[in-house]
Protein backbone atom coordinates (compact mmCIF):
# COMPACT_ATOMS: atom_id res chain seq x y z
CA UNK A 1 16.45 -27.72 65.24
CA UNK A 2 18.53 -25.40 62.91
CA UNK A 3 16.55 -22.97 60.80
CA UNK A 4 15.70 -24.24 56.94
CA UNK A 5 18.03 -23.29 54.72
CA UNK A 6 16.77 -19.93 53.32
CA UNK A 7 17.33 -20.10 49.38
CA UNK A 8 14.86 -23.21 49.39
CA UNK A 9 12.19 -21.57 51.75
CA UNK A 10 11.95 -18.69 48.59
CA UNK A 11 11.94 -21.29 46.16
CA UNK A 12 8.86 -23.25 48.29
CA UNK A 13 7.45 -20.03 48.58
CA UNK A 14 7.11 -18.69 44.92
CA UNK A 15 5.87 -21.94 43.31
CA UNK A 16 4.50 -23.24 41.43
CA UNK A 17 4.88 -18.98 40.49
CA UNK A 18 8.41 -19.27 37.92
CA UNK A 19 11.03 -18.60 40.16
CA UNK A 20 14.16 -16.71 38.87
CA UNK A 21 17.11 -18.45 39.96
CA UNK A 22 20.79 -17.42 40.26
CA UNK A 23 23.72 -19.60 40.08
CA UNK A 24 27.27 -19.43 41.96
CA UNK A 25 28.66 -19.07 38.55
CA UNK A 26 26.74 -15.81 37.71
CA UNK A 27 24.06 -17.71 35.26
CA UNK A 28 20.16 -16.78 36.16
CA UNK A 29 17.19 -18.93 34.48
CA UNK A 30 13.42 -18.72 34.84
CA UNK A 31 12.29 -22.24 36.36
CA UNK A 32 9.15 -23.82 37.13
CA UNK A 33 8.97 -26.53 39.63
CA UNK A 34 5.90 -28.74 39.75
CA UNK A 35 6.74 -29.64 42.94
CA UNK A 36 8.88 -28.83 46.08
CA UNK A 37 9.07 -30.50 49.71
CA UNK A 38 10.96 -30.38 52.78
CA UNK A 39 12.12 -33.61 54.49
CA UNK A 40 12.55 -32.16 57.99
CA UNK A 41 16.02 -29.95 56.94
CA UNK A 42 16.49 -31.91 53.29
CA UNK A 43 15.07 -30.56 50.31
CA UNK A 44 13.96 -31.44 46.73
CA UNK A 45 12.20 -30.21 43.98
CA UNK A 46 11.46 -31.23 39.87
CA UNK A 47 10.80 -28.64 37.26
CA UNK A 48 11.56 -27.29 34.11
CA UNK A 49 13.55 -24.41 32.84
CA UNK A 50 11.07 -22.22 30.48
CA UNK A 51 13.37 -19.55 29.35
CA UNK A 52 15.82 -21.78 27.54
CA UNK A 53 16.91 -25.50 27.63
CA UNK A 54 12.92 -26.74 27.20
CA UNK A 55 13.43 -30.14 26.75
CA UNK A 56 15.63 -30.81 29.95
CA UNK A 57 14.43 -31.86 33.59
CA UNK A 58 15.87 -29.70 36.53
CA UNK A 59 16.14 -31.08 39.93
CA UNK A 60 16.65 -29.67 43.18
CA UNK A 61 18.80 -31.20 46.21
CA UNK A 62 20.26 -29.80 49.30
CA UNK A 63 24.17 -30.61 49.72
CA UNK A 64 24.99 -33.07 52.71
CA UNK A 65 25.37 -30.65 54.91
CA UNK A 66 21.95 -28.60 54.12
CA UNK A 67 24.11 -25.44 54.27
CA UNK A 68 23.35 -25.40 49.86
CA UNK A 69 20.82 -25.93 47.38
CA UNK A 70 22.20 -27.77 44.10
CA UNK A 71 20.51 -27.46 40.95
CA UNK A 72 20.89 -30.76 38.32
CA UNK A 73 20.02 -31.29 34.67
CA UNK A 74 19.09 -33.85 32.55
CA UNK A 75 18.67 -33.44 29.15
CA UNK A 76 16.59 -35.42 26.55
CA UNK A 77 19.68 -37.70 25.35
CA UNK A 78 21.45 -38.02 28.48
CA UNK A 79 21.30 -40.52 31.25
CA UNK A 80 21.40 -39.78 34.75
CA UNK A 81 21.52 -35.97 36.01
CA UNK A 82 24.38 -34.04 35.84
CA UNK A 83 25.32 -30.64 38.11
CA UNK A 84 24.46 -27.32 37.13
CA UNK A 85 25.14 -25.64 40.11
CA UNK A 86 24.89 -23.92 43.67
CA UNK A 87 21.44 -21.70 43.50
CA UNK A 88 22.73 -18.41 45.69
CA UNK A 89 19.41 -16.79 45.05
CA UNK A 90 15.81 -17.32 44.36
CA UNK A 91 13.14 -14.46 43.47
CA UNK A 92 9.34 -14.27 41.80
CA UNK A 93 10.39 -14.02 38.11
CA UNK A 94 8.03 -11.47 36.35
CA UNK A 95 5.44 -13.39 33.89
């Protein structure tokens, strides 16, 4: 069996620590995930962002392919989630 994709292992790792995370397009953001799971290589996991954007859900997913971990929003007066982004990196955020 392929090895889990590492960017989620961190993220697994550090909560339900905030977690900095780093975007493909250069953006970083504190989150807090309330909870994270494997589903053999598939990942997900719900939290909040708690350096900006308070009232929004975040959700993570792993791309078809597992090779990527997404990152989706959905605010307070949207429906349905909406992509942020490809998380390239994941570290304990200071508190």
């Amino acid at each position: 069996m392929p090895d889990l994709n590492p960017v989620a292992k961190r993220i697994h790792n550090v909560q339900p620590r905030p977690v900095r995370l780093e975007l493909d397009s250069g953006q970083s953001g504190v989150f807090e995930f309330s909870s994270t799971e494997f589903f053999q290589r598939e990942f997900r996991g719900e939290g909040v962002r708690t350096d900006a954007d308070g009232d929004a859900d975040f959700r993570l997913i792993s791309s078809d392919d597992y090779e990527r971990i997404l990152l989706g929003r959905s605010g307070p007066d949207e429906e349905g989630w909406s992509m942020v982004g490809e998380v390239v990196a994941a570290e304990r955020a200071e508190e």
